[in-house]
Structure formats: structure tokens, C-alpha cells
PDB file of N, CA and C in Angstrom:
ATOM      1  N   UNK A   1      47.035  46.917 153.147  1.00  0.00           N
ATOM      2  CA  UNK A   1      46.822  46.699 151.743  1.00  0.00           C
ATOM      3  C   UNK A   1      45.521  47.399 151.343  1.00  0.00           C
ATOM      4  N   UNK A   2      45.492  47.786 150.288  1.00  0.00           N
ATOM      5  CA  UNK A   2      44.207  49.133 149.481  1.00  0.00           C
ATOM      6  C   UNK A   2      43.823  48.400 148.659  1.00  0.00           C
ATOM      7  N   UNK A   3      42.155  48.105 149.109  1.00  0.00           N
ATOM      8  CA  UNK A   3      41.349  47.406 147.763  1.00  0.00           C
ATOM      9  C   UNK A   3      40.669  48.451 147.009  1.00  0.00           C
ATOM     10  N   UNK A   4      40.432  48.188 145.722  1.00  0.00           N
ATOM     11  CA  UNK A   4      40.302  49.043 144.796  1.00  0.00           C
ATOM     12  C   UNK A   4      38.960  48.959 145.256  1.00  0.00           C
ATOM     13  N   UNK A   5      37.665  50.338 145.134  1.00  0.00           N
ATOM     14  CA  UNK A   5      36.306  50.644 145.621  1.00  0.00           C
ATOM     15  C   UNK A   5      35.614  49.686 144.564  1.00  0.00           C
ATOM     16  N   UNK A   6      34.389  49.802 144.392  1.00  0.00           N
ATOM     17  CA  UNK A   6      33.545  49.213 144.157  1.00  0.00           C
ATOM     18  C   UNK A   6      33.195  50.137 142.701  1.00  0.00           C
ATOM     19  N   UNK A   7      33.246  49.862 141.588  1.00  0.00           N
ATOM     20  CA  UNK A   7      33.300  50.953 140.375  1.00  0.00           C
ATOM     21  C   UNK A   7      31.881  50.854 139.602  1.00  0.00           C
ATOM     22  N   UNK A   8      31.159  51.816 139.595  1.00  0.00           N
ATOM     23  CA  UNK A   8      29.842  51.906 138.971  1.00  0.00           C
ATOM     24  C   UNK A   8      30.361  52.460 137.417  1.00  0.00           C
ATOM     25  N   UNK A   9      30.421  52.010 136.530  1.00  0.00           N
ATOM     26  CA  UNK A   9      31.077  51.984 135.453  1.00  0.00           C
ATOM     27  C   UNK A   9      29.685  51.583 134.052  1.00  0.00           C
ATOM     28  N   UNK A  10      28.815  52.493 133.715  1.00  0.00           N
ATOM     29  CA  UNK A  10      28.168  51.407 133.226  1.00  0.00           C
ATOM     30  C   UNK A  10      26.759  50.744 133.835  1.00  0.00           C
ATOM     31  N   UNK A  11      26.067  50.075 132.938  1.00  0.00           N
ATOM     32  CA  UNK A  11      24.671  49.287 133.814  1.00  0.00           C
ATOM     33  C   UNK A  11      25.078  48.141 133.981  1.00  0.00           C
ATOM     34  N   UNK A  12      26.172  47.522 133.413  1.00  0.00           N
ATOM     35  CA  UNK A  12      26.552  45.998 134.375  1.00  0.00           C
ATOM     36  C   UNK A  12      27.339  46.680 135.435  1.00  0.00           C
ATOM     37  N   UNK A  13      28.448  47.286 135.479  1.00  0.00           N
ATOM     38  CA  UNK A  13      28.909  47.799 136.780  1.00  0.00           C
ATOM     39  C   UNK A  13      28.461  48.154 137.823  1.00  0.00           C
ATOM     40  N   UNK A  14      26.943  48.938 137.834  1.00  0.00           N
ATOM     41  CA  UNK A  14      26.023  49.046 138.627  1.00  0.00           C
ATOM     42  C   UNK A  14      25.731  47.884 138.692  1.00  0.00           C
ATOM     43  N   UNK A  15      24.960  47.255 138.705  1.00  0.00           N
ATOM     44  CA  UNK A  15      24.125  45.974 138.325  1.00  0.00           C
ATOM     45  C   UNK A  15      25.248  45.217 139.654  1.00  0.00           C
ATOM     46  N   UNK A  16      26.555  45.405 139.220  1.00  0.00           N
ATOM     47  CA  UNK A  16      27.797  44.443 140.075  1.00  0.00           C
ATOM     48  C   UNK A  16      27.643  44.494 141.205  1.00  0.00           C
ATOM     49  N   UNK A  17      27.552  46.739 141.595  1.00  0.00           N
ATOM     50  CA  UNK A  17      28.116  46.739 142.500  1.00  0.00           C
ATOM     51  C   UNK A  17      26.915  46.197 143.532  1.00  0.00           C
ATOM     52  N   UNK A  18      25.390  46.944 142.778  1.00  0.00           N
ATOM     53  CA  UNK A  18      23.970  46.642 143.839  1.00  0.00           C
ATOM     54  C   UNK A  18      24.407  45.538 143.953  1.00  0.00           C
ATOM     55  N   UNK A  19      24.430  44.293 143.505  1.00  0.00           N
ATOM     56  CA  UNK A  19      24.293  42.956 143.444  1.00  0.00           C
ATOM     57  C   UNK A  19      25.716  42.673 145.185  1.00  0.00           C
ATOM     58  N   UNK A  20      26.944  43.136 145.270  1.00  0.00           N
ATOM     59  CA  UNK A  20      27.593  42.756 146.203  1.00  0.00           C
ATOM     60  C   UNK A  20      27.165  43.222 147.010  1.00  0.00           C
ATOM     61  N   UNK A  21      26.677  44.582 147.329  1.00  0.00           N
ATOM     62  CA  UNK A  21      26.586  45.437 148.698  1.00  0.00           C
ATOM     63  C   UNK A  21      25.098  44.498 148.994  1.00  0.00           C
ATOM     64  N   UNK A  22      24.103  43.905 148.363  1.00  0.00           N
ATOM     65  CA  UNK A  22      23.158  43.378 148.300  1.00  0.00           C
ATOM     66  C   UNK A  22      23.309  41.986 149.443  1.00  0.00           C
ATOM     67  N   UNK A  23      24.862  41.366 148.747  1.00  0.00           N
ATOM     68  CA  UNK A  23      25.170  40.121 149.574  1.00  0.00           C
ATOM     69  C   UNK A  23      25.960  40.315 150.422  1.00  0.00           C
ATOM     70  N   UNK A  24      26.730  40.783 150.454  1.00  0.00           N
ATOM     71  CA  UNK A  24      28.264  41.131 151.708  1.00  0.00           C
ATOM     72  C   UNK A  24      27.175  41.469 152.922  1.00  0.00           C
ATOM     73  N   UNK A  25      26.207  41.756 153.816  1.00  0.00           N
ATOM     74  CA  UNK A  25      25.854  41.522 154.915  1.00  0.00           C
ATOM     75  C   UNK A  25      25.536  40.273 154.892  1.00  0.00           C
ATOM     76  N   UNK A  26      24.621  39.318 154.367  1.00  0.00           N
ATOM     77  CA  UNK A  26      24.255  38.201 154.348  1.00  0.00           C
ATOM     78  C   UNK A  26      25.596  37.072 154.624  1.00  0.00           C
ATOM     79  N   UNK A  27      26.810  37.655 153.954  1.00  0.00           N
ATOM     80  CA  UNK A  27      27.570  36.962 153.933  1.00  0.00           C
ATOM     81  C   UNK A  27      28.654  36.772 155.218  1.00  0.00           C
ATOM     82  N   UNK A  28      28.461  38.217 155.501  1.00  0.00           N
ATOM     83  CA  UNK A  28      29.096  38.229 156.884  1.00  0.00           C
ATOM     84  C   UNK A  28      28.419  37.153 157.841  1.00  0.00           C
ATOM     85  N   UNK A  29      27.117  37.454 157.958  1.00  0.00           N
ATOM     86  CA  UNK A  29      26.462  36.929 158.638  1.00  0.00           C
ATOM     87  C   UNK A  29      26.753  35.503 158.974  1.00  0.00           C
ATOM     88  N   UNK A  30      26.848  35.195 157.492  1.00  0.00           N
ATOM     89  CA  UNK A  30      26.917  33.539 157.558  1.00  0.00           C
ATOM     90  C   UNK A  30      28.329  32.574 158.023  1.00  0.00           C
ATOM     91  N   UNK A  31      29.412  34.289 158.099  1.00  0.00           N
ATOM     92  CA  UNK A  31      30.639  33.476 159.047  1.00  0.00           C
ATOM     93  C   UNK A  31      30.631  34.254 160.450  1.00  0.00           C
ATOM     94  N   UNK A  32      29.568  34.560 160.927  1.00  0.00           N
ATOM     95  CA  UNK A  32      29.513  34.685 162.377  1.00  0.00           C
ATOM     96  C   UNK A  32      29.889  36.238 163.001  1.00  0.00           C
ATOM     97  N   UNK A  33      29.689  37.015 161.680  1.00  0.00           N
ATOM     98  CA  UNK A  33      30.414  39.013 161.830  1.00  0.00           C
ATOM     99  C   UNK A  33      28.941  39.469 162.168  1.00  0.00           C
ATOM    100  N   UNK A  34      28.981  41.272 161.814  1.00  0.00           N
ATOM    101  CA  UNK A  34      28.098  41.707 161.778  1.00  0.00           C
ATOM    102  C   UNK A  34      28.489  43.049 160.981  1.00  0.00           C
ATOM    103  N   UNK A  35      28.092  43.046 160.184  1.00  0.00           N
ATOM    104  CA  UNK A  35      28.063  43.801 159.040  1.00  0.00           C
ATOM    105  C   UNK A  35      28.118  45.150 159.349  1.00  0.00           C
ATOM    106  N   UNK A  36      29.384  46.054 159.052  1.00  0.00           N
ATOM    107  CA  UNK A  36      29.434  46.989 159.408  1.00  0.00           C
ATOM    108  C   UNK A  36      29.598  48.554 158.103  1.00  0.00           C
ATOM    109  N   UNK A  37      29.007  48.078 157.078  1.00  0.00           N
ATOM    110  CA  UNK A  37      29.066  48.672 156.090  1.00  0.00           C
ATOM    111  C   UNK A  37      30.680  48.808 154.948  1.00  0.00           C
ATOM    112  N   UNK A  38      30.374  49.480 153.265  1.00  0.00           N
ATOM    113  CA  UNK A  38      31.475  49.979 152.905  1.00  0.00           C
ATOM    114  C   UNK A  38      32.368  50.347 153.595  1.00  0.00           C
ATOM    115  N   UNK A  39      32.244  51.385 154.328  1.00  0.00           N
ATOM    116  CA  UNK A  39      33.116  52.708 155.009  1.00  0.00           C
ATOM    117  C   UNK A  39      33.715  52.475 156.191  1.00  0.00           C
ATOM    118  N   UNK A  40      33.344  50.835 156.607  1.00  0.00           N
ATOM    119  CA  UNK A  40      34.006  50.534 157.908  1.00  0.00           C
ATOM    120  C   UNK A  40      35.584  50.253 157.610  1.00  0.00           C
ATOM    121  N   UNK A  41      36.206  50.821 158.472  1.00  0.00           N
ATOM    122  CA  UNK A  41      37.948  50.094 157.976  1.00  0.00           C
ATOM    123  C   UNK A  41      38.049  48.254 158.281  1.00  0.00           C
ATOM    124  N   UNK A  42      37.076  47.951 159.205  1.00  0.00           N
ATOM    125  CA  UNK A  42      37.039  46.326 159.497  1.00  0.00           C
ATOM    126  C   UNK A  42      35.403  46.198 159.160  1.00  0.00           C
ATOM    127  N   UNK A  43      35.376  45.972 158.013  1.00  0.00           N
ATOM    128  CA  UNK A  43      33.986  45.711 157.165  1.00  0.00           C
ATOM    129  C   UNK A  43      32.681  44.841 157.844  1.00  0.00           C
ATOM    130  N   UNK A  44      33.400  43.996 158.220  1.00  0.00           N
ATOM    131  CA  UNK A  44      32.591  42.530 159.482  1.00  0.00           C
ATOM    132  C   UNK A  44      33.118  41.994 160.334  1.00  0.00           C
ATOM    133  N   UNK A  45      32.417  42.936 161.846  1.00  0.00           N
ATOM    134  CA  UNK A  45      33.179  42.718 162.878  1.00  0.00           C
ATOM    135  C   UNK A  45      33.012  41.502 163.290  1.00  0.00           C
ATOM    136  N   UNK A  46      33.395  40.574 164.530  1.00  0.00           N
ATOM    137  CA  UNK A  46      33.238  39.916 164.656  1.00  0.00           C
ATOM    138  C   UNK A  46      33.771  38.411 163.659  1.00  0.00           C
ATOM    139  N   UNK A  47      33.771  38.251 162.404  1.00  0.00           N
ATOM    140  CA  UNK A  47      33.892  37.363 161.526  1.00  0.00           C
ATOM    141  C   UNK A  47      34.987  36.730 161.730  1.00  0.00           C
ATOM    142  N   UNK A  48      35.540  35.903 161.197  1.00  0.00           N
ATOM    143  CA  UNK A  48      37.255  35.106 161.269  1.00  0.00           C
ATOM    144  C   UNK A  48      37.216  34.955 159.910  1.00  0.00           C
ATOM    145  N   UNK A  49      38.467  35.173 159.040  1.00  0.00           N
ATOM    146  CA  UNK A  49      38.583  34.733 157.521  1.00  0.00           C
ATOM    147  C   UNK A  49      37.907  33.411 157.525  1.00  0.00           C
ATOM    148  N   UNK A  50      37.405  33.058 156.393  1.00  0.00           N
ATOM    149  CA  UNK A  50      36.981  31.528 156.343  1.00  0.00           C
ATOM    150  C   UNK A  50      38.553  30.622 155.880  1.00  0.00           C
ATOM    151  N   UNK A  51      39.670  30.811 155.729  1.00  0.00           N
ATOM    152  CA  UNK A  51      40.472  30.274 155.529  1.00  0.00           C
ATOM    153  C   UNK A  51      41.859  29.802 156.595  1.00  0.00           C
ATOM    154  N   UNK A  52      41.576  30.956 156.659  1.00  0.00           N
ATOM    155  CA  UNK A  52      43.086  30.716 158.506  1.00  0.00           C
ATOM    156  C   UNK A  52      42.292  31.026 159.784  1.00  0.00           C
ATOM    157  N   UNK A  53      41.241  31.783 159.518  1.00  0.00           N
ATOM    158  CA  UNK A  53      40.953  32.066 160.661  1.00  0.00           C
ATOM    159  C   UNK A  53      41.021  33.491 161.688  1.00  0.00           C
ATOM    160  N   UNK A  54      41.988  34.131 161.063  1.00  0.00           N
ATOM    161  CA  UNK A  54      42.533  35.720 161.133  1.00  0.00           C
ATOM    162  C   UNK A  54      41.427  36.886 161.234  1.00  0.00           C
ATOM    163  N   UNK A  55      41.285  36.994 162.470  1.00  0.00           N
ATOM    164  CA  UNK A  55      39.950  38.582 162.693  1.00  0.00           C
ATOM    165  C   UNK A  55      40.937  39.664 161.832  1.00  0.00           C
ATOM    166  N   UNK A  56      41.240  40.105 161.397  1.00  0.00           N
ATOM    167  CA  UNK A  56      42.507  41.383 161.014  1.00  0.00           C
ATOM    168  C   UNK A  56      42.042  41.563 159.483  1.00  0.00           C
ATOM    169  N   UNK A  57      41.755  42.809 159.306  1.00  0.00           N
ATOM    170  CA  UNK A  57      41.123  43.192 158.195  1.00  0.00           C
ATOM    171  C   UNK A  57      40.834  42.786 157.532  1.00  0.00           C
ATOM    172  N   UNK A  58      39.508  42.028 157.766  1.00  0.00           N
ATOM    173  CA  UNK A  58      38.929  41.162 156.539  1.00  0.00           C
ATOM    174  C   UNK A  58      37.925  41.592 155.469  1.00  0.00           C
ATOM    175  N   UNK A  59      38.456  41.275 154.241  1.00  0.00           N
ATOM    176  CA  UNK A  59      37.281  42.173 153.097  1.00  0.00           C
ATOM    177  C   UNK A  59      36.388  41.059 152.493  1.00  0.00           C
ATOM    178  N   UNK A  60      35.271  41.782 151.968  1.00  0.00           N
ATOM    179  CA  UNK A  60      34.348  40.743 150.977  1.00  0.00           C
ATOM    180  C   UNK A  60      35.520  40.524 149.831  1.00  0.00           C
ATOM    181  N   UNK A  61      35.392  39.333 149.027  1.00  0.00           N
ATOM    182  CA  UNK A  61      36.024  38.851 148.022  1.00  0.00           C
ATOM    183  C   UNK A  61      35.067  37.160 147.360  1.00  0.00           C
ATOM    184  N   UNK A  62      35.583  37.516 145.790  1.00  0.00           N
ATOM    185  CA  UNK A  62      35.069  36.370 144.945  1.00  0.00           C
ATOM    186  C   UNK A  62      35.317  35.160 145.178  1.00  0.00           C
ATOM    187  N   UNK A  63      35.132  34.358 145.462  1.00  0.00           N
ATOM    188  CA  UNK A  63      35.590  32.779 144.859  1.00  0.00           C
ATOM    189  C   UNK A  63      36.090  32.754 143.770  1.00  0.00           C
ATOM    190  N   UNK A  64      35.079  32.748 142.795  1.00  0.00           N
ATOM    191  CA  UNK A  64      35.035  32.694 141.385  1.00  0.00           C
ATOM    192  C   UNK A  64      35.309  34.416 141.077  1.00  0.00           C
ATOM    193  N   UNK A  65      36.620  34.621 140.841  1.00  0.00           N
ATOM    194  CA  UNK A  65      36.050  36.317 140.191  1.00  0.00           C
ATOM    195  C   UNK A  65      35.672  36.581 138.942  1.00  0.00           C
ATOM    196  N   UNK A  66      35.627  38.005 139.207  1.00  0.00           N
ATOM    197  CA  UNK A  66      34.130  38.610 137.791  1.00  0.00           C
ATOM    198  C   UNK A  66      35.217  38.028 136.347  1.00  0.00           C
ATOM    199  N   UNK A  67      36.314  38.393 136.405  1.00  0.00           N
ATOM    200  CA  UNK A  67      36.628  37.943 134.738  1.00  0.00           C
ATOM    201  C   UNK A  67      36.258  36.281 134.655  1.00  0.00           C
ATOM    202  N   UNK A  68      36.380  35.448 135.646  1.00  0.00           N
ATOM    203  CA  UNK A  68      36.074  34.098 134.866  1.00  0.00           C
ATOM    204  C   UNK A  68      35.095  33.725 135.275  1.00  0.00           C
ATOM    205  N   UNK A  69      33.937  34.816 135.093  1.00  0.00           N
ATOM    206  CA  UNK A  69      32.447  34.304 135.178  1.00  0.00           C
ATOM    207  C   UNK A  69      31.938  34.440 136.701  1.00  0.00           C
ATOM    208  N   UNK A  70      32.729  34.841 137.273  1.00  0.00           N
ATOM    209  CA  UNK A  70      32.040  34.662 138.763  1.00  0.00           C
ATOM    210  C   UNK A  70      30.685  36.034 138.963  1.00  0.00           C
ATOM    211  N   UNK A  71      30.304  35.614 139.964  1.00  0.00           N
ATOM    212  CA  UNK A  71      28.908  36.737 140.024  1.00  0.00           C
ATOM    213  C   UNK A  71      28.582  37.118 141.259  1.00  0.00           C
ATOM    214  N   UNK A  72      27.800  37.825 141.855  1.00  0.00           N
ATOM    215  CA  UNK A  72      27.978  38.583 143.254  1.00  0.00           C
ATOM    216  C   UNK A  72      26.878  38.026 144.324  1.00  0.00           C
ATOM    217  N   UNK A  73      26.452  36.506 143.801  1.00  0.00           N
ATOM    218  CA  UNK A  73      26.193  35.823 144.425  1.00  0.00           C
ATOM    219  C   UNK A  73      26.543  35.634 145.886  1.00  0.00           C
ATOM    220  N   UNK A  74      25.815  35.334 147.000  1.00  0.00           N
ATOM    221  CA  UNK A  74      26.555  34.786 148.361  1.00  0.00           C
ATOM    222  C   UNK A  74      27.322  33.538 148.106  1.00  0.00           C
ATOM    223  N   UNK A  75      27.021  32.618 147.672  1.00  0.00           N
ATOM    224  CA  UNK A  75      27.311  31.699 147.759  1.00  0.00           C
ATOM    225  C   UNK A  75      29.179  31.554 146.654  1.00  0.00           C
ATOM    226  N   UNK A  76      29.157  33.070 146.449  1.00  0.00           N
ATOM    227  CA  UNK A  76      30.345  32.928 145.462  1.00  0.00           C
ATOM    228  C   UNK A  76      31.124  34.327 146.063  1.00  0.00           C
ATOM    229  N   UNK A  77      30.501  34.808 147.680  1.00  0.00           N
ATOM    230  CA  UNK A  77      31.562  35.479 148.067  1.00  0.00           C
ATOM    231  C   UNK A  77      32.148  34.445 149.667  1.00  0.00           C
ATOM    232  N   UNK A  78      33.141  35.335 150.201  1.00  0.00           N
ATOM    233  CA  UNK A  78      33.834  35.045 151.092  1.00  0.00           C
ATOM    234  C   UNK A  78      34.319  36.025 152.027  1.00  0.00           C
ATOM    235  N   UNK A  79      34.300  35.877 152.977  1.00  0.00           N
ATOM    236  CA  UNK A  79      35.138  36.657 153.959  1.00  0.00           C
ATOM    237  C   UNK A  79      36.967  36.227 154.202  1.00  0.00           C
ATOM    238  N   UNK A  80      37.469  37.135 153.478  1.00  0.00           N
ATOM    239  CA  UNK A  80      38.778  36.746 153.979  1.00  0.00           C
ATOM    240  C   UNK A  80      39.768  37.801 153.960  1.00  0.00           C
ATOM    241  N   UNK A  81      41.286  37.624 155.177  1.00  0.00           N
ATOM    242  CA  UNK A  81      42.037  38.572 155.617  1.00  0.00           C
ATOM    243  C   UNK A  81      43.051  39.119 153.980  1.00  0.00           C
ATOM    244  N   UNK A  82      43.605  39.928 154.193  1.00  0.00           N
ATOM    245  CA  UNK A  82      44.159  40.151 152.793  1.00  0.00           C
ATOM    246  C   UNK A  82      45.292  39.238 152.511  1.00  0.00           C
ATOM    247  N   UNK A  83      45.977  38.406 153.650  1.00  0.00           N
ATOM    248  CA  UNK A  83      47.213  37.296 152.722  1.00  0.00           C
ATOM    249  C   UNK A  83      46.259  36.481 152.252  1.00  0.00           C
ATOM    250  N   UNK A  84      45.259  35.741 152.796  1.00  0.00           N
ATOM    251  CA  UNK A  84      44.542  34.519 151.861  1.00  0.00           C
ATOM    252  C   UNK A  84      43.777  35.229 150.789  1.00  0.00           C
ATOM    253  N   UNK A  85      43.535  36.628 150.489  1.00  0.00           N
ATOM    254  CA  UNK A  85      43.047  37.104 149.604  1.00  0.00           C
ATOM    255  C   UNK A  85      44.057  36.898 147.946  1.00  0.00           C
ATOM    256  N   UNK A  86      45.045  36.932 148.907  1.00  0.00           N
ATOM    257  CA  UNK A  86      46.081  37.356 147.666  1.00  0.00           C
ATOM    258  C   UNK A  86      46.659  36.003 147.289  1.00  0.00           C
ATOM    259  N   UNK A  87      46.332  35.321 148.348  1.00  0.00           N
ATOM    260  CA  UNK A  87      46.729  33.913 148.073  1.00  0.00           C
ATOM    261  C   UNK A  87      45.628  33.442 147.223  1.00  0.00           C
ATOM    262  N   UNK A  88      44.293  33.438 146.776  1.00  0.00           N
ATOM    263  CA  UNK A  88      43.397  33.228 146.260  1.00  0.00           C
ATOM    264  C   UNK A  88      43.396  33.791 144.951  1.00  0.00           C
ATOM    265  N   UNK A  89      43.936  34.633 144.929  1.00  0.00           N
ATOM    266  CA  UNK A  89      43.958  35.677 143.524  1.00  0.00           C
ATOM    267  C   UNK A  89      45.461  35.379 142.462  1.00  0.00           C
ATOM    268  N   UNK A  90      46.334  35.061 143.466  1.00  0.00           N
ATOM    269  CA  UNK A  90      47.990  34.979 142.823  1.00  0.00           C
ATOM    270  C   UNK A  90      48.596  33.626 142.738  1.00  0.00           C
ATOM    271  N   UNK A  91      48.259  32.835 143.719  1.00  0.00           N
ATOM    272  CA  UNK A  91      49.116  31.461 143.875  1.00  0.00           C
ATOM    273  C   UNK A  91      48.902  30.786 142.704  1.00  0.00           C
ATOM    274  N   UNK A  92      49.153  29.734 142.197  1.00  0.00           N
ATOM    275  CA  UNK A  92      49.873  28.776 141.374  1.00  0.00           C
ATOM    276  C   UNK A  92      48.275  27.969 141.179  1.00  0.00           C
ATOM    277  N   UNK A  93      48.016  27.522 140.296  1.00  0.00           N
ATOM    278  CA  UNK A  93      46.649  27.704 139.849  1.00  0.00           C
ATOM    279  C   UNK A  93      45.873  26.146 140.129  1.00  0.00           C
ATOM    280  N   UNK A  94      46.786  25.179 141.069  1.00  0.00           N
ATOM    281  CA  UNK A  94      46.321  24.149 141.641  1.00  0.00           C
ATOM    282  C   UNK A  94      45.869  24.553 143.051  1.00  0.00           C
ATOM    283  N   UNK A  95      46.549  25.052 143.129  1.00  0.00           N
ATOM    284  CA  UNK A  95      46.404  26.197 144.761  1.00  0.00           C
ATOM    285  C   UNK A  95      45.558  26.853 144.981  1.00  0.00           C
ATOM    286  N   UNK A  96      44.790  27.629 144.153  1.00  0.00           N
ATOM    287  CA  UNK A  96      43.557  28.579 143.748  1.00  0.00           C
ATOM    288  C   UNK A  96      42.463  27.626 143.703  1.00  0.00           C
ATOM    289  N   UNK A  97      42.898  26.669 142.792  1.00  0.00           N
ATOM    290  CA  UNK A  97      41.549  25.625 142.764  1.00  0.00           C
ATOM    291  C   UNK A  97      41.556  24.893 144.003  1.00  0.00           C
ATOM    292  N   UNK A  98      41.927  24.625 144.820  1.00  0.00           N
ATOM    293  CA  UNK A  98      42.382  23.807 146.138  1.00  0.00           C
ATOM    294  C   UNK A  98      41.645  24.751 147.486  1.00  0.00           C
ATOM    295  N   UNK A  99      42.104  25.790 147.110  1.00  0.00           N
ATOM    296  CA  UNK A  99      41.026  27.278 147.890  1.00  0.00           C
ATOM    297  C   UNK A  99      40.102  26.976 147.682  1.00  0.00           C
ATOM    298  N   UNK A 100      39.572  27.529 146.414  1.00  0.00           N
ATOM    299  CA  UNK A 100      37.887  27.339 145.882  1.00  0.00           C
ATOM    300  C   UNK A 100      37.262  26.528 146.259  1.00  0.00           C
ATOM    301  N   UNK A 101      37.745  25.546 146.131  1.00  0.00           N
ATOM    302  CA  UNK A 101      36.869  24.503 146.364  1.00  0.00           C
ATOM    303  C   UNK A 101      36.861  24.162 147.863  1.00  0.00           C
ATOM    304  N   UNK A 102      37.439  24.636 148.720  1.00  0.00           N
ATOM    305  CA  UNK A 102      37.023  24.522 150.210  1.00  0.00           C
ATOM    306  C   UNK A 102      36.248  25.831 150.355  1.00  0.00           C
ATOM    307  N   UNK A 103      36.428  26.850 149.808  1.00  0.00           N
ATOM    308  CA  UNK A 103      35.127  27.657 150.112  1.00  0.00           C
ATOM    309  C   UNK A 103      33.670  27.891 149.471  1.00  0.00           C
ATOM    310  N   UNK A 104      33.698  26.614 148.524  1.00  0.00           N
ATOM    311  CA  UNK A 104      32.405  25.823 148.066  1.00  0.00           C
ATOM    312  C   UNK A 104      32.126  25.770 149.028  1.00  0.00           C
ATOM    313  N   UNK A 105      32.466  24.418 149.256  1.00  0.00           N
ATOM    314  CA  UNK A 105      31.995  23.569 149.903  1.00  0.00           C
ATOM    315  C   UNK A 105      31.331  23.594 151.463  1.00  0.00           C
ATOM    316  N   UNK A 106      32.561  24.738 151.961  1.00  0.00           N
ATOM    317  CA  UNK A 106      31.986  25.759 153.160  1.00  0.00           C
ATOM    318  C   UNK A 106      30.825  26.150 152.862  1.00  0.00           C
ATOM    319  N   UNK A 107      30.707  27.160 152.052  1.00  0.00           N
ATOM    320  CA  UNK A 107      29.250  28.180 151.247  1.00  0.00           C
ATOM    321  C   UNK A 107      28.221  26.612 151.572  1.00  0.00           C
ATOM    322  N   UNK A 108      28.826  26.207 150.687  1.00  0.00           N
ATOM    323  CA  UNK A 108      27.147  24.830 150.726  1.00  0.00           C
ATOM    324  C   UNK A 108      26.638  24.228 152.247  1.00  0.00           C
ATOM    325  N   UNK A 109      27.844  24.052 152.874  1.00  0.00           N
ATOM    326  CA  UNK A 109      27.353  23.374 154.467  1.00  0.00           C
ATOM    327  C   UNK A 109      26.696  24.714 154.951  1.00  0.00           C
ATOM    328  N   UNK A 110      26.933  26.120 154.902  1.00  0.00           N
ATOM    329  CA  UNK A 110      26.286  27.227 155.474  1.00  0.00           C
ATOM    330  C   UNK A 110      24.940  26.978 154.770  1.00  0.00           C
ATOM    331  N   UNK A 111      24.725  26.836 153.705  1.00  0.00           N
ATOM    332  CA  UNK A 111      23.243  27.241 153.352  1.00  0.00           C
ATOM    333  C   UNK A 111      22.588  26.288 153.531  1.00  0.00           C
ATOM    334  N   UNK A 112      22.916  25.120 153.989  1.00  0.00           N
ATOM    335  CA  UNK A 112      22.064  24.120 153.859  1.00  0.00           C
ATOM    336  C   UNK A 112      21.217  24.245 155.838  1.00  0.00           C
ATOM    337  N   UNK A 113      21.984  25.223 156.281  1.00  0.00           N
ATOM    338  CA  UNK A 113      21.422  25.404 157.955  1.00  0.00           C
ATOM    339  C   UNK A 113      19.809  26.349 157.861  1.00  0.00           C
ATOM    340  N   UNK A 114      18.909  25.617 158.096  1.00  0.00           N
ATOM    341  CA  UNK A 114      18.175  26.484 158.258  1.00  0.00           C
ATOM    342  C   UNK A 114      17.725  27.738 159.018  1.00  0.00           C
TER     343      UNK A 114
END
């Protein structure tokens, strides 16, 4: 599956993209990868989706995405394989919220580790 690049469009588009490439190592980090840049075909080695668990091409992705306010915050990205991606983005909108909110809540037990 082909995720669309990262689009500098603009000074919020910039603003977007610094702001993710800013967090996506941090974020890897915080599910146990090691950050292997844009251009890697497996972005964060090491990592497991935070949802199933799946090492197999896992991309940065929103919680909250950019149209309903979400922001490029760590705490509002995720590591995950592309079915729970799409499951996060497409499913039935109790289902989406049912996601989210376990990868809150994840995000919050990570940051609270010193």
C-alpha cells in the first residue's frame, strides 16, 4: 500500500511537515523501533504496530487527523502496520473512536515513564 509523501504546500504545510519529521523519531522510540528515516521502506525498525502488534511495514500516522484538528504532536502520532491504518481511517465511526482512544491512552502511559 502507497502513502501519499509528506506535502510542503504553503507555510502551514511546511510548518506540518517540520512539525512530523520533528516527532516520528521520538515516536518510534517510544514503541521500542529505531528510527530509520523518510526514505526507509520500513520507517522504524524494530517497532511492533501499537495495535496488533505486526513488525510489517509500519508507517507514522495520526490519531486525531489533520482535517479534525489533529496536530503533529507525539502524543497524537502512532506507529502502525497499514490494515490498522486503514482500519483507523475507514471503519465505522464507533470503531475509530474505540482505536483512538486506546492509543491515548497508550501515548499517556508512555509519557508518563521517565
Amino acid at each position: 500500500m502507497n502513502r501519499t509523501p509528506l506535502k510542503h504546500t504553503g507555510k502551514v504545510g511546511l510548518r506540518r511537515a517540520n512539525g512530523m519529521k520533528q516527532s516520528a523519531p521520538i515516536v518510534c522510540e517510544r514503541v521500542g523501533g529505531r528510527w530509520l528515516g523518510w526514505d526507509a521502506p520500513v520507517r522504524c525498525d524494530g517497532a511492533l504496530c501499537e495495535l496488533c502488534g505486526q513488525s510489517k511495514d509500519l508507517a507514522m500516522c495520526h490519531i486525531q487527523g489533520r482535517g479534525q484538528q489533529g496536530n503533529e504532536d507525539p502524543a497524537n502520532l502512532a506507529v502502525l502496520c497499514p490494515k490498522c491504518h486503514d482500519t483507523l481511517d475507514h471503519a465505522d465511526h464507533d470503531t475509530r473512536e474505540q482505536l483512538r482512544e486506546r492509543l491515548r491512552e497508550r501515548n499517556e502511559d508512555h509519557s508518563r515513564i521517565p
